[in-house]
N, C-alpha and C. Protein backbone atom coordinates (compact mmCIF):
# COMPACT_ATOMS: atom_id res chain seq x y z
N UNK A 1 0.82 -1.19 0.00
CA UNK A 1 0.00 0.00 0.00
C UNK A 1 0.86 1.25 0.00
N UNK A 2 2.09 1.37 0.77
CA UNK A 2 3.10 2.62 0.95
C UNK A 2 3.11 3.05 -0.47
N UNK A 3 3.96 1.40 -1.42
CA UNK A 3 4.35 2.11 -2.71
C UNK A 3 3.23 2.33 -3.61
N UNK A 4 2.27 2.00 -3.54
CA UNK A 4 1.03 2.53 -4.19
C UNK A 4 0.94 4.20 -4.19
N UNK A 5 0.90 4.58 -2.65
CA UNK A 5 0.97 5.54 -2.32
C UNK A 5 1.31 7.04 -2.50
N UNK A 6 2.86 6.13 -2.51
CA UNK A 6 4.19 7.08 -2.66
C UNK A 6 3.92 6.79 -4.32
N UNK A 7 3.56 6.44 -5.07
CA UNK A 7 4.11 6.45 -6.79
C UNK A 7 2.83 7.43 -7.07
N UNK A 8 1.57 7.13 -6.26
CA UNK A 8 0.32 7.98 -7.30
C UNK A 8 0.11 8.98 -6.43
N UNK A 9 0.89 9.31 -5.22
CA UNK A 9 0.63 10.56 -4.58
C UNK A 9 1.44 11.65 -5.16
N UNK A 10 2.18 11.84 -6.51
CA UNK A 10 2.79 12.64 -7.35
C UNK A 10 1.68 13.50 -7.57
N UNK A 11 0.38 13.33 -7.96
CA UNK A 11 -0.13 13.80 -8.36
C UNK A 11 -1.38 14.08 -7.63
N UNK A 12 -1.53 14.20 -6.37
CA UNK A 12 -2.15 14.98 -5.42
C UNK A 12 -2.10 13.94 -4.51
N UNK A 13 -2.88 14.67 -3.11
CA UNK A 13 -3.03 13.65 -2.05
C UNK A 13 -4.17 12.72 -2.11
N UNK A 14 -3.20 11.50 -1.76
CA UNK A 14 -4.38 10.11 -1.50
C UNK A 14 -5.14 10.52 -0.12
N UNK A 15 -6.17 10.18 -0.04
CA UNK A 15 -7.43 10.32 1.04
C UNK A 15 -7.27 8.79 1.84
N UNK A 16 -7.41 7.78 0.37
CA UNK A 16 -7.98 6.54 0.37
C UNK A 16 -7.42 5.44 -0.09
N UNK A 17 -7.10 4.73 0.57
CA UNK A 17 -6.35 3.09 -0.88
C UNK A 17 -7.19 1.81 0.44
N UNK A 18 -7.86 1.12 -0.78
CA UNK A 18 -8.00 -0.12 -0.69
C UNK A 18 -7.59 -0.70 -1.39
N UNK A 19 -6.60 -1.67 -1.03
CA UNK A 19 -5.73 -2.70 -1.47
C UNK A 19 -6.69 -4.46 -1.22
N UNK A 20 -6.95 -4.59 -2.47
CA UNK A 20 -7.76 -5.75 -2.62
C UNK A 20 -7.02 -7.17 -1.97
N UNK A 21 -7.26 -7.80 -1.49
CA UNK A 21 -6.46 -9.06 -0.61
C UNK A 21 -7.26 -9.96 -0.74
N UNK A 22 -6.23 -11.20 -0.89
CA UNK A 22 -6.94 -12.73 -1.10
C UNK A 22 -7.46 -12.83 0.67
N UNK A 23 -8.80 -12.99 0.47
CA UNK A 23 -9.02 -13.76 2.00
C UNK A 23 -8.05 -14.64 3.16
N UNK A 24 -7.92 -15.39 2.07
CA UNK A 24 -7.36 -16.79 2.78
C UNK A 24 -5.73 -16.60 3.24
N UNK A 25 -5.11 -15.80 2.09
CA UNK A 25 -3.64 -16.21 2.11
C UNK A 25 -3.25 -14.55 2.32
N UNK A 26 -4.11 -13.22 2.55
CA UNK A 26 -3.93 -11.82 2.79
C UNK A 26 -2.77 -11.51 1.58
N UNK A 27 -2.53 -12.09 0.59
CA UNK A 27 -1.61 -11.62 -0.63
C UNK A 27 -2.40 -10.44 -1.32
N UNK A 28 -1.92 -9.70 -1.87
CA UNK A 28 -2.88 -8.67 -2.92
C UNK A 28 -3.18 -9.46 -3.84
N UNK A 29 -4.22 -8.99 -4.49
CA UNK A 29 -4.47 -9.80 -5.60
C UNK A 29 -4.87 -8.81 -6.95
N UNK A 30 -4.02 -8.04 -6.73
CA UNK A 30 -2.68 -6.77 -7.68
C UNK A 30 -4.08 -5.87 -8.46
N UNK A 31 -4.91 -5.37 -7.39
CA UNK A 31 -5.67 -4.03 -8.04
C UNK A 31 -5.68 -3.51 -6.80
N UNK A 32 -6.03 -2.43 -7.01
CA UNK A 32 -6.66 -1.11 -5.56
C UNK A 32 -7.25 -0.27 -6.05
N UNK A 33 -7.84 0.04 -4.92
CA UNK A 33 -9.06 1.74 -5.39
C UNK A 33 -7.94 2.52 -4.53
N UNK A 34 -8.50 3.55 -5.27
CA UNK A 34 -7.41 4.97 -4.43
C UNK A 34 -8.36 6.15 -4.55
N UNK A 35 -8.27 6.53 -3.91
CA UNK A 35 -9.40 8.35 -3.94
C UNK A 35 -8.47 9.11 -3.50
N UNK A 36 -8.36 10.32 -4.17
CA UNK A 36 -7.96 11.52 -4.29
C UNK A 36 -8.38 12.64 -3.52
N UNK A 37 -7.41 13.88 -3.10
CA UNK A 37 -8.60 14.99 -1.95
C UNK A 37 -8.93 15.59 -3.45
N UNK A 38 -8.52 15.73 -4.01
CA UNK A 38 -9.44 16.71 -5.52
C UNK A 38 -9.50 15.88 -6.95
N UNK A 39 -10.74 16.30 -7.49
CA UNK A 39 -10.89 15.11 -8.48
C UNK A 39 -9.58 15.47 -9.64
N UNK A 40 -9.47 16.56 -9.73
CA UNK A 40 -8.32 17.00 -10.81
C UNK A 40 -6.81 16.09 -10.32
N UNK A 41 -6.52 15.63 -9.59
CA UNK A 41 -5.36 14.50 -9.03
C UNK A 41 -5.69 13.47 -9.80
N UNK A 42 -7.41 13.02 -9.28
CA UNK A 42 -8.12 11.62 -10.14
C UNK A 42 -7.69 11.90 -11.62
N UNK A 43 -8.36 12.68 -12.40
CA UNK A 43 -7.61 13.09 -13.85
C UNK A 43 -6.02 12.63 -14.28
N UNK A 44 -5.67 13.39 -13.71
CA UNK A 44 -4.31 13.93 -13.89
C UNK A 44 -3.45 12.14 -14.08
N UNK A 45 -3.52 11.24 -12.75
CA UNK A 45 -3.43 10.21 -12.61
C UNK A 45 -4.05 9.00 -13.48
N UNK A 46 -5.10 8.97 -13.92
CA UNK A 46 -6.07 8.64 -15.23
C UNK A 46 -4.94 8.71 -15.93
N UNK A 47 -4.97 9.79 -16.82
CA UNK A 47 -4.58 10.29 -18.38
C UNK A 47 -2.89 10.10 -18.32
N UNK A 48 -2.32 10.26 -16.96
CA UNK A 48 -0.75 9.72 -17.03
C UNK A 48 -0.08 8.57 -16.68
N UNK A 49 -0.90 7.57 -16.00
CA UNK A 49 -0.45 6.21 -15.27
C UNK A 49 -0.97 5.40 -16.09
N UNK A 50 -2.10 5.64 -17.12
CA UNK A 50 -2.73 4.30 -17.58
C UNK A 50 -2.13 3.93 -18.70
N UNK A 51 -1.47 2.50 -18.15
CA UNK A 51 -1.12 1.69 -19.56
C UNK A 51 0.96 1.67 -19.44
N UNK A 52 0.99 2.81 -18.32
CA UNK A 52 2.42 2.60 -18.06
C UNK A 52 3.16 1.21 -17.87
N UNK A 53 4.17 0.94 -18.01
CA UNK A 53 5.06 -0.21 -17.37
C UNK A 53 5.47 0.12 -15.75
N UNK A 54 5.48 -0.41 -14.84
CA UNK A 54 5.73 -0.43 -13.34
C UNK A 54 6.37 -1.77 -12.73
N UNK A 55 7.74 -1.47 -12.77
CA UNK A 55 8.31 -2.90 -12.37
C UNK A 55 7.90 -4.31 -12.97
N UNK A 56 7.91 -3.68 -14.83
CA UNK A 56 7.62 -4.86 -15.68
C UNK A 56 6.44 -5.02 -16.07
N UNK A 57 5.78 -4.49 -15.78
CA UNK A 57 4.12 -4.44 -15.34
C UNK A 57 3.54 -3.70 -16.08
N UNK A 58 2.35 -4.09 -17.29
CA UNK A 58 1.60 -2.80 -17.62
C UNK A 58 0.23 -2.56 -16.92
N UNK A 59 0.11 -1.66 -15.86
CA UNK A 59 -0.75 -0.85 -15.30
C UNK A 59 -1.78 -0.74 -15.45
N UNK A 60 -3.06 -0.91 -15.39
CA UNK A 60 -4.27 0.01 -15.99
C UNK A 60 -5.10 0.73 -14.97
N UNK A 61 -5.14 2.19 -15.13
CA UNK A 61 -5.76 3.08 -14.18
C UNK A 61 -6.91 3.54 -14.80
N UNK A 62 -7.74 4.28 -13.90
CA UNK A 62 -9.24 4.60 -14.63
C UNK A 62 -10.14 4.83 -13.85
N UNK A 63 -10.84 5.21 -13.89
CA UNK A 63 -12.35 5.68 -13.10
C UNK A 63 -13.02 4.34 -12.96
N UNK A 64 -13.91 4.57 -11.72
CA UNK A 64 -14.59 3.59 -10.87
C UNK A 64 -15.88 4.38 -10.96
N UNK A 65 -17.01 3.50 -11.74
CA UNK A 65 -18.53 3.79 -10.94
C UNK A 65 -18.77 2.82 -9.94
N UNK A 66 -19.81 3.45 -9.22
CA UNK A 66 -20.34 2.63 -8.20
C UNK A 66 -19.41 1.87 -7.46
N UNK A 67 -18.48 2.53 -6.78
CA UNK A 67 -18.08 1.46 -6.06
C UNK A 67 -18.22 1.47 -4.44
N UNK A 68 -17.84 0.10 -4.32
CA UNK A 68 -18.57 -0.60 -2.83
C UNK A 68 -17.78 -0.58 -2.26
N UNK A 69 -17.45 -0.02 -0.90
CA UNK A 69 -16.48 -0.50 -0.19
C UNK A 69 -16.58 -2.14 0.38
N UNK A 70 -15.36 -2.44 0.70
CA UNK A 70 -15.45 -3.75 1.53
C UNK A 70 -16.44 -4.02 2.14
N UNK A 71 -16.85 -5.70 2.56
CA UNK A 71 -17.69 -5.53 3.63
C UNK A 71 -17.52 -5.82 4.80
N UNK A 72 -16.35 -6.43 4.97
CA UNK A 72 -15.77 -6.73 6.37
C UNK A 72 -15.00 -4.97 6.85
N UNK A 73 -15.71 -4.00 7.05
CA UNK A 73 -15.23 -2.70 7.45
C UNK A 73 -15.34 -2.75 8.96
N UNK A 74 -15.03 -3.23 9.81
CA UNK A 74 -15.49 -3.42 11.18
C UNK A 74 -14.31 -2.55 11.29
N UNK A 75 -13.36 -2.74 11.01
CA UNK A 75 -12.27 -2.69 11.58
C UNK A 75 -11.35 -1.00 11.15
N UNK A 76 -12.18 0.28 9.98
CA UNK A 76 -11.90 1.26 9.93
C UNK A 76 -11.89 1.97 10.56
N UNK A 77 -10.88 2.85 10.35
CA UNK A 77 -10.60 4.13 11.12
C UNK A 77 -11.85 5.19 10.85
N UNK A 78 -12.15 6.45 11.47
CA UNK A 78 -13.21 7.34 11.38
C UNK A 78 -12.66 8.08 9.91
N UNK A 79 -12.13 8.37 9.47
CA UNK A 79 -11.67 9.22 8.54
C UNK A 79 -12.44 8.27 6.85
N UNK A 80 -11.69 6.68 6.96
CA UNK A 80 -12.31 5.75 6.63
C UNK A 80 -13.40 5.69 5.96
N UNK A 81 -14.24 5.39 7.07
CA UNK A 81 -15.71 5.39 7.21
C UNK A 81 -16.62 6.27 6.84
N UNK A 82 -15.93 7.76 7.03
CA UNK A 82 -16.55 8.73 6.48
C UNK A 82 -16.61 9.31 4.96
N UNK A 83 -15.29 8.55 4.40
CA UNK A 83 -15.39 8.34 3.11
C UNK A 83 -16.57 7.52 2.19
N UNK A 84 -16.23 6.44 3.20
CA UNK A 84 -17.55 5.56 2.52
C UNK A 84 -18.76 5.90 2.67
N UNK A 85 -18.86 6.47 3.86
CA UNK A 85 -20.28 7.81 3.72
C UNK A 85 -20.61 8.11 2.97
N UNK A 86 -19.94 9.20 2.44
CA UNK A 86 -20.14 10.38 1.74
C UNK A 86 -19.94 10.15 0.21
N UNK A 87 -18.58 9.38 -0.35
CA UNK A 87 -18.23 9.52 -1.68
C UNK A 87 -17.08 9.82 -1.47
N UNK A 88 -16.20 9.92 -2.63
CA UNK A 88 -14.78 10.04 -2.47
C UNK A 88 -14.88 11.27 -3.68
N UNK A 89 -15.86 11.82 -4.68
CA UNK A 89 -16.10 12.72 -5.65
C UNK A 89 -16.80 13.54 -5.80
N UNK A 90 -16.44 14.63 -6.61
CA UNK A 90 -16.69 16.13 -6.65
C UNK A 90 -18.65 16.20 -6.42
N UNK A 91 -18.70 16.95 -5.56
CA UNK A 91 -19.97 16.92 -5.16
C UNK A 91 -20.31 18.62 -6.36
N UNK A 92 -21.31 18.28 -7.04
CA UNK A 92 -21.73 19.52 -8.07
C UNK A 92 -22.68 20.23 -7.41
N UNK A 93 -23.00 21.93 -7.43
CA UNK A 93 -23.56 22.37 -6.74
C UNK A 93 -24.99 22.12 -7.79
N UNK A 94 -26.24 22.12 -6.62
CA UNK A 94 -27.26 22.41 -7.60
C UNK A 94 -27.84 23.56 -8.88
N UNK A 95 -28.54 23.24 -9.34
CA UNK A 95 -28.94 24.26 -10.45
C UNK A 95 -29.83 25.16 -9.89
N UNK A 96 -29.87 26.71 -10.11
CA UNK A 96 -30.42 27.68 -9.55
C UNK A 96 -30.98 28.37 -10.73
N UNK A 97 -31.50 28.98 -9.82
CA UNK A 97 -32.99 30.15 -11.21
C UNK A 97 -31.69 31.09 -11.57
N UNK A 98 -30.69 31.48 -11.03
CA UNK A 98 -30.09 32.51 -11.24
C UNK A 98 -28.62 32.29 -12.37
N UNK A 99 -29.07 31.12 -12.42
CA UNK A 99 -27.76 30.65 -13.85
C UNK A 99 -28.85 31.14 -15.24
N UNK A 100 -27.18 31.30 -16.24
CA UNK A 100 -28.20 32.38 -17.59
C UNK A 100 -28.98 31.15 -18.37
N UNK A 101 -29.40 30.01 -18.57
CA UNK A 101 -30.44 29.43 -19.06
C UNK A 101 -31.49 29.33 -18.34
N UNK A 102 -32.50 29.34 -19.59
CA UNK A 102 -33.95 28.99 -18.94
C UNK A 102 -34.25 27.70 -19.16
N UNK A 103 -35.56 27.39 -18.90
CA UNK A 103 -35.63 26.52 -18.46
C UNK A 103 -36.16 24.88 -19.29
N UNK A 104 -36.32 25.41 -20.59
CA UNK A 104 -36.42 25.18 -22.21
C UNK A 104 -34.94 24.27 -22.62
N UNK A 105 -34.33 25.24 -22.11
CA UNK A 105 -32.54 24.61 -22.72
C UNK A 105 -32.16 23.35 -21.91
N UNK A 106 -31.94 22.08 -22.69
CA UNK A 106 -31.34 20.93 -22.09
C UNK A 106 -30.15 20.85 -21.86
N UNK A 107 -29.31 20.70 -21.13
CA UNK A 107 -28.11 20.50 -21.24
C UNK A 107 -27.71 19.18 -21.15
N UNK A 108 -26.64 19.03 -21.65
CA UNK A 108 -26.40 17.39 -21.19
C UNK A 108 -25.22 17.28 -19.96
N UNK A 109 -25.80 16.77 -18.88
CA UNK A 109 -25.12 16.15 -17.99
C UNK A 109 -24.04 15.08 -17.88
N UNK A 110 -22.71 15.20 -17.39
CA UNK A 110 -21.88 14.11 -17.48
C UNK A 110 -21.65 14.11 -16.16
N UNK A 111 -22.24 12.37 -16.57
CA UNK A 111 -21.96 11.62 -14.83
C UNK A 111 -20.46 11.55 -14.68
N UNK A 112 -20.12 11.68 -13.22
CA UNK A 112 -18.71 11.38 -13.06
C UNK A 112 -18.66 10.02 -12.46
N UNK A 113 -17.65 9.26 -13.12
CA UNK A 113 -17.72 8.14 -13.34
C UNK A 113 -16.98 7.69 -12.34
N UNK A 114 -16.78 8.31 -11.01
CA UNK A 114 -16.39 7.78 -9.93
C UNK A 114 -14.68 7.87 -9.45
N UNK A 115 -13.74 7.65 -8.52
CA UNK A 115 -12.87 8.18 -8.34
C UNK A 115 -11.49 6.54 -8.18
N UNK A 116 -10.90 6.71 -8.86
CA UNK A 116 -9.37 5.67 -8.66
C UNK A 116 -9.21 5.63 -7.14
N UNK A 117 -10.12 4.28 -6.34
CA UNK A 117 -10.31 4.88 -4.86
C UNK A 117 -9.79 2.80 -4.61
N UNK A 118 -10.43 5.94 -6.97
CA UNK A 118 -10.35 6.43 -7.25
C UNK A 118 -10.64 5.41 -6.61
């Protein structure tokens, strides 16, 4: 988890890493989620890590929808937990009467597709 850490914390601060583990034998079983304190880190990390070589290794990084935390969480810290609360991504403010479209004009919405926890 450190070198996870230390290699994708170049590009902003990690909040979050779950490091996926075999039950039985606690080995990784070589993916992790990572969340970012700003989604522009998530980006940044996206568009420059994916597909790299890493100690022989080609990489693949990317956005996460929907994701679940663990379910054996008994055992998190508060900081943790409050992630899994809330979301680990950019919360958008709502739409107000006082933005310049009315109410005729569609826009198209892009879901954010979740955070390298992202």
């Amino acid at each position: 988890e450190g070198d996870v850490i230390c290699v994708f914390s170049q590009y902003g601060e990690v909040v979050n890493i779950n490091l996926v583990r075999d039950k039985k034998t606690g080995k990784s079983k070589g993916f992790c989620f990572l969340c970012y304190e700003d989604q522009r880190s998530t980006v940044l990390a996206v568009d420059n890590f994916n597909g790299i070589k890493i100690k022989g290794r080609t990489i693949r990084v990317d956005h996460v929808a929907n994701y679940r935390p663990p379910k054996d969480s008994d055992d998190l810290d508060d900081v943790t937990k409050a992630l899994h609360a809330k979301g680990c991504g950019v919360k958008t403010p709502p739409h107000t009467s006082s933005d310049s479209l009315s109410e005729d004009d569609e826009v198209p919405v892009r879901k954010q597709k979740g955070e390298v926890c992202s």
